[in-house]
C-alpha atoms as a PDB file:
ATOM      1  CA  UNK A   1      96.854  92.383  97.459  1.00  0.00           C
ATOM      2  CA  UNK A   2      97.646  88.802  98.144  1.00  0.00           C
ATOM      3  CA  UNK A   3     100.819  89.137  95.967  1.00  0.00           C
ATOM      4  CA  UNK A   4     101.985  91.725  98.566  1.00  0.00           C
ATOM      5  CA  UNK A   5     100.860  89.538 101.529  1.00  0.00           C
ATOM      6  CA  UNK A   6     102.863  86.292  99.929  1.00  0.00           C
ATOM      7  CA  UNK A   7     106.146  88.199  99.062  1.00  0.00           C
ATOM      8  CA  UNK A   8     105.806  90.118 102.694  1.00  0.00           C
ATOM      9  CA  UNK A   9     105.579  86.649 104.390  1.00  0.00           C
ATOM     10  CA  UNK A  10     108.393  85.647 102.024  1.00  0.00           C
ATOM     11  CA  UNK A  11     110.452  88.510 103.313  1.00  0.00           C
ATOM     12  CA  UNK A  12     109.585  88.323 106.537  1.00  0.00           C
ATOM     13  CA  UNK A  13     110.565  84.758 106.453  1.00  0.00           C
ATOM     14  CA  UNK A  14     114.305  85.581 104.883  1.00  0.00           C
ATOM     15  CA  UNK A  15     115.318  88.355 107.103  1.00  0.00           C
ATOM     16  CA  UNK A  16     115.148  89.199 111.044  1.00  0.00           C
ATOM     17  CA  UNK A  17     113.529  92.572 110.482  1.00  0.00           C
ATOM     18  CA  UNK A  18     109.771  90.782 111.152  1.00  0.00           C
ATOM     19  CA  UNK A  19     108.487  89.569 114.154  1.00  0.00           C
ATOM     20  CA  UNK A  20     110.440  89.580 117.837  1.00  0.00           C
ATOM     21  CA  UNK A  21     113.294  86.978 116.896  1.00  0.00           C
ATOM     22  CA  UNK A  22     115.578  85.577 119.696  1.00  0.00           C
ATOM     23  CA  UNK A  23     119.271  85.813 120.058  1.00  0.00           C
ATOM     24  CA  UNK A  24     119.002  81.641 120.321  1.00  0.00           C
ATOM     25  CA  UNK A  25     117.192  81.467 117.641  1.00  0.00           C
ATOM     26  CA  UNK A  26     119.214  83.578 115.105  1.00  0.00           C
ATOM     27  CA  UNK A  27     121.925  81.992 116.300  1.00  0.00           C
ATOM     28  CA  UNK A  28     120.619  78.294 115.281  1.00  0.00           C
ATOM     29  CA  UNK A  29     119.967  79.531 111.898  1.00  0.00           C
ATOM     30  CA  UNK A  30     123.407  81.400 111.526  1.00  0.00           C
ATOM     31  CA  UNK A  31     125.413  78.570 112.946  1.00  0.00           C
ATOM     32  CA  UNK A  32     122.860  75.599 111.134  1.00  0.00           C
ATOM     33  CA  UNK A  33     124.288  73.572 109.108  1.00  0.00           C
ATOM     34  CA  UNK A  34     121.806  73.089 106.416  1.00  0.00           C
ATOM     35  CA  UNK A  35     121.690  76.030 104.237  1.00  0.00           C
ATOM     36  CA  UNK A  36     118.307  76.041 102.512  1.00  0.00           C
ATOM     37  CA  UNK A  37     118.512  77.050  98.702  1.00  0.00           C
ATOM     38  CA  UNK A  38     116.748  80.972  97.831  1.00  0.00           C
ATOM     39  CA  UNK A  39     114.658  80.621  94.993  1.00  0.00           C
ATOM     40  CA  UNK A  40     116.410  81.572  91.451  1.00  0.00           C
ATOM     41  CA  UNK A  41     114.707  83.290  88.206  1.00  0.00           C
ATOM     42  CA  UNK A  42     114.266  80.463  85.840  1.00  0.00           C
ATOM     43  CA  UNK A  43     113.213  80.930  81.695  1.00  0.00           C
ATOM     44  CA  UNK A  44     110.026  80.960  81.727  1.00  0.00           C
ATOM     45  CA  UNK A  45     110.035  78.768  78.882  1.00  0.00           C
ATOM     46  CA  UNK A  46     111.821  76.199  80.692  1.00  0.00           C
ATOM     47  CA  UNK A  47     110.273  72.204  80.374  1.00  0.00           C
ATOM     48  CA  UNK A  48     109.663  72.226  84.184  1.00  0.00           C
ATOM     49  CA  UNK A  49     108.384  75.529  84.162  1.00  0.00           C
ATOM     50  CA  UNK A  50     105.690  74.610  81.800  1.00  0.00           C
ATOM     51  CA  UNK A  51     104.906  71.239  82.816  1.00  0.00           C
ATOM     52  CA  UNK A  52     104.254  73.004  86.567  1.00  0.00           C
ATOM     53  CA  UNK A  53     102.275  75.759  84.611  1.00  0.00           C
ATOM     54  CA  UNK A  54      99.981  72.543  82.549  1.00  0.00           C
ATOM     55  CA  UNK A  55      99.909  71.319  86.242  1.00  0.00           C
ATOM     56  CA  UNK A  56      98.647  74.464  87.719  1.00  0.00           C
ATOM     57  CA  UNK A  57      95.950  74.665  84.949  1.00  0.00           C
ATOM     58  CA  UNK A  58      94.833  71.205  85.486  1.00  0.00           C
ATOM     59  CA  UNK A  59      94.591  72.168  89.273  1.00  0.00           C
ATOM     60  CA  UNK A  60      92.393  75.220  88.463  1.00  0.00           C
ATOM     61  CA  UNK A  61      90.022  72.975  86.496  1.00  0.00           C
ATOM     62  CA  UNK A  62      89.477  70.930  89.020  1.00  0.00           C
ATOM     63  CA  UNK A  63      88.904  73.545  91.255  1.00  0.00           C
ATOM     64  CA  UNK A  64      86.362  75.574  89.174  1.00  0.00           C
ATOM     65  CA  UNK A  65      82.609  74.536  87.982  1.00  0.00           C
ATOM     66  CA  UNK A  66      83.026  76.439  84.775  1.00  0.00           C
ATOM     67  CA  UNK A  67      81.502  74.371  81.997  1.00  0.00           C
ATOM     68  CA  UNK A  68      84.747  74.824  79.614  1.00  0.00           C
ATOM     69  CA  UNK A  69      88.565  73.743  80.934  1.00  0.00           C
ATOM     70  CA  UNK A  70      90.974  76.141  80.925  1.00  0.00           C
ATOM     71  CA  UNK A  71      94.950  75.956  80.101  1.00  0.00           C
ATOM     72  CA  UNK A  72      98.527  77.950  81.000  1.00  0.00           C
ATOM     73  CA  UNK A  73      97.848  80.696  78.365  1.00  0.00           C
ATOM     74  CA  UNK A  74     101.187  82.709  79.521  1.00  0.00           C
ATOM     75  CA  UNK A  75     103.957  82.341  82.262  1.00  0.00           C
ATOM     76  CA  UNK A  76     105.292  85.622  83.202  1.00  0.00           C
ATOM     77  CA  UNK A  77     107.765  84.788  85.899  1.00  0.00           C
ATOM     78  CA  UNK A  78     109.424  81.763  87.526  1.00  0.00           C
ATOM     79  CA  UNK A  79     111.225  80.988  89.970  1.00  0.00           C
ATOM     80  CA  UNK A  80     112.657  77.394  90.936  1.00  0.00           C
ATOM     81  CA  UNK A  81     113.580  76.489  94.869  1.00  0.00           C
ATOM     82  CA  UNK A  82     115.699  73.021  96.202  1.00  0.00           C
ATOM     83  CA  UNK A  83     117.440  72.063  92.884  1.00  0.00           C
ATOM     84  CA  UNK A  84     114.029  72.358  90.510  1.00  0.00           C
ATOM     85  CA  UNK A  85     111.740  70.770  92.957  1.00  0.00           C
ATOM     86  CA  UNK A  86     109.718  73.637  94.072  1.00  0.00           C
ATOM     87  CA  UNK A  87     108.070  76.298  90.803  1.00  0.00           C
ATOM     88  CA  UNK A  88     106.826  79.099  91.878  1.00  0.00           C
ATOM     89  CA  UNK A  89     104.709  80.799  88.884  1.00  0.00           C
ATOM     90  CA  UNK A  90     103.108  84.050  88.003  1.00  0.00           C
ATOM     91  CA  UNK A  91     100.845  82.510  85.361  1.00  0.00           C
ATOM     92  CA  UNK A  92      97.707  83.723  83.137  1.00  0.00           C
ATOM     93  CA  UNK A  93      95.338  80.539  83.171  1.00  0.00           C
ATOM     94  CA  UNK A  94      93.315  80.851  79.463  1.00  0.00           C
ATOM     95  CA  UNK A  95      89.158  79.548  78.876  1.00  0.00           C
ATOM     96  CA  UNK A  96      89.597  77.066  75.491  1.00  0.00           C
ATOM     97  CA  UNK A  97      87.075  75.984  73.401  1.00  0.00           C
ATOM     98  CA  UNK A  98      86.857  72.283  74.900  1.00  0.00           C
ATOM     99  CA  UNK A  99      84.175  71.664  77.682  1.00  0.00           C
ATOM    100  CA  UNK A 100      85.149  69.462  80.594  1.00  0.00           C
ATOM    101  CA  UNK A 101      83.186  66.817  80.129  1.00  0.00           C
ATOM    102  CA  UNK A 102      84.562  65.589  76.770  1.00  0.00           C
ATOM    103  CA  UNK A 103      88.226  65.371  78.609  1.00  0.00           C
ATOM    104  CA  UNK A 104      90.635  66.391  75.630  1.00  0.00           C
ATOM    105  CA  UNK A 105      94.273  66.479  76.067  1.00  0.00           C
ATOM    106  CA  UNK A 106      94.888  70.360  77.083  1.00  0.00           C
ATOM    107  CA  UNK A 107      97.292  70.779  73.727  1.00  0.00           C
ATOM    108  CA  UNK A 108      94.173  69.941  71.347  1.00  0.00           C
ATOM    109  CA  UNK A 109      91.808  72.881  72.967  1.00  0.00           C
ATOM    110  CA  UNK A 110      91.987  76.067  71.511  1.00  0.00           C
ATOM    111  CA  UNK A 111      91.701  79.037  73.422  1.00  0.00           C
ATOM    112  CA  UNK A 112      88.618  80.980  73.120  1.00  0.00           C
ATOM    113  CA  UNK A 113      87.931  84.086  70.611  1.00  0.00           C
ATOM    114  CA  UNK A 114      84.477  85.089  71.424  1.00  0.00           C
ATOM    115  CA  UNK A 115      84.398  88.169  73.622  1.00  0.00           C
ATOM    116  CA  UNK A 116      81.852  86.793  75.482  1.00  0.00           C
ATOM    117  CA  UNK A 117      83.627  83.235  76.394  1.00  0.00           C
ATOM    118  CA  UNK A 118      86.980  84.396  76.666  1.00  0.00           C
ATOM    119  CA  UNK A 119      88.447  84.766  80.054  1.00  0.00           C
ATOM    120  CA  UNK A 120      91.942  85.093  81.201  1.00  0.00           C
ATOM    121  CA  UNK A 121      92.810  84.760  85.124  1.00  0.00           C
ATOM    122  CA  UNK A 122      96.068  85.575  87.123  1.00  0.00           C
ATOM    123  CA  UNK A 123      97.279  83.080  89.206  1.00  0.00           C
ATOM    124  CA  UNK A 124     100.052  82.595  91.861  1.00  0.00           C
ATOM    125  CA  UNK A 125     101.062  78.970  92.144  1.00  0.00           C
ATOM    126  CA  UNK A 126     103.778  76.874  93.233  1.00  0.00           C
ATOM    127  CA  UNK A 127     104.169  73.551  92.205  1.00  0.00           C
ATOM    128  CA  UNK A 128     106.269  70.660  93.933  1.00  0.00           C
ATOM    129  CA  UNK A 129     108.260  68.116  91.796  1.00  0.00           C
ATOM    130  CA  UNK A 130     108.932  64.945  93.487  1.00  0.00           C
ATOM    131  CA  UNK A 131     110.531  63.108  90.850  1.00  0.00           C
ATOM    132  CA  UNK A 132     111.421  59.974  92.649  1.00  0.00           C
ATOM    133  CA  UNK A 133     107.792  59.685  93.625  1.00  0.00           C
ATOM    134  CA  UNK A 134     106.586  60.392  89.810  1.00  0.00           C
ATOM    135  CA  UNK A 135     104.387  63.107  90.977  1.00  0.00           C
ATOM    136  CA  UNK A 136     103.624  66.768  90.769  1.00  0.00           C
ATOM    137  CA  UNK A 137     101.672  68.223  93.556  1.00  0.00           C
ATOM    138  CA  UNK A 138      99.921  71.883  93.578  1.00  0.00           C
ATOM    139  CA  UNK A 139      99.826  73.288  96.980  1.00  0.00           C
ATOM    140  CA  UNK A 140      98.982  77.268  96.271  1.00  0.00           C
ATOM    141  CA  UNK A 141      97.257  78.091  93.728  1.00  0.00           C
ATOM    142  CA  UNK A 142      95.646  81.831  93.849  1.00  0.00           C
ATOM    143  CA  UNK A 143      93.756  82.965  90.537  1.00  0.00           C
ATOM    144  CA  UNK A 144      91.656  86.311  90.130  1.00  0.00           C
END
């Protein structure tokens, strides 16, 4: 449900079929300038599609009182906005064996077997690259 409320916005957002829109105001976009970049597929195998997904995780871990940390099991689609700044991921966030108090590297922690321990969540995320600034940031980050 919140998939279909996020792409609706997105929709919404890109066309002048939502919402009681102004001539002025279609006209300032039309005539503007500054021609904002759609968001393009990107391999989801990509390096800055995976170092947003590690991101994401990390984000979810700190977000989440469960006594184990979990990590990007799978990225299923990406897309990439303003010239691979902005990621946004449909990801599958994986428990591992390591508990979050120990603070392993991600790579080193398994993911769990046990039927009982094992959990996978879906997430939504976007993640903003700000390269000159040396950071990542994690704005949205939806996981069921």
């Amino acid at each position: 449900m919140w998939l279909a409320k996020v792409l609706l916005a997105f929709f919404c957002l890109a066309s002048s079929t939502c919402g009681n829109l102004t001539p002025d105001f279609c006209s300032q976009v039309l005539n503007s300038d500054l021609k904002p970049e759609f968001p393009k597929l990107i391999r989801t195998n990509d390096a800055g599609v995976l170092k947003a997904a590690r991101h994401s995780a990390q984000k979810f871990n700190n977000c989440t009182n469960d006594l184990f940390l979990f990590k990007e099991f799978r990225v299923s689609k990406a897309l990439v906005q303003m010239q691979g700044l902005k990621y946004m991921l449909m990801l599958e966030v994986s428990r591992t064996t390591c508990k979050k108090n120990s603070s392993p590297p991600l790579d080193s922690c398994n993911f769990q077997t046990s039927p009982t321990l094992k959990w996978v969540l879906n997430c939504y995320s976007e993640v903003w690259d700000v390269p000159w600034l040396q950071s990542f940031e994690v704005p949205v980050l939806y996981c069921h």
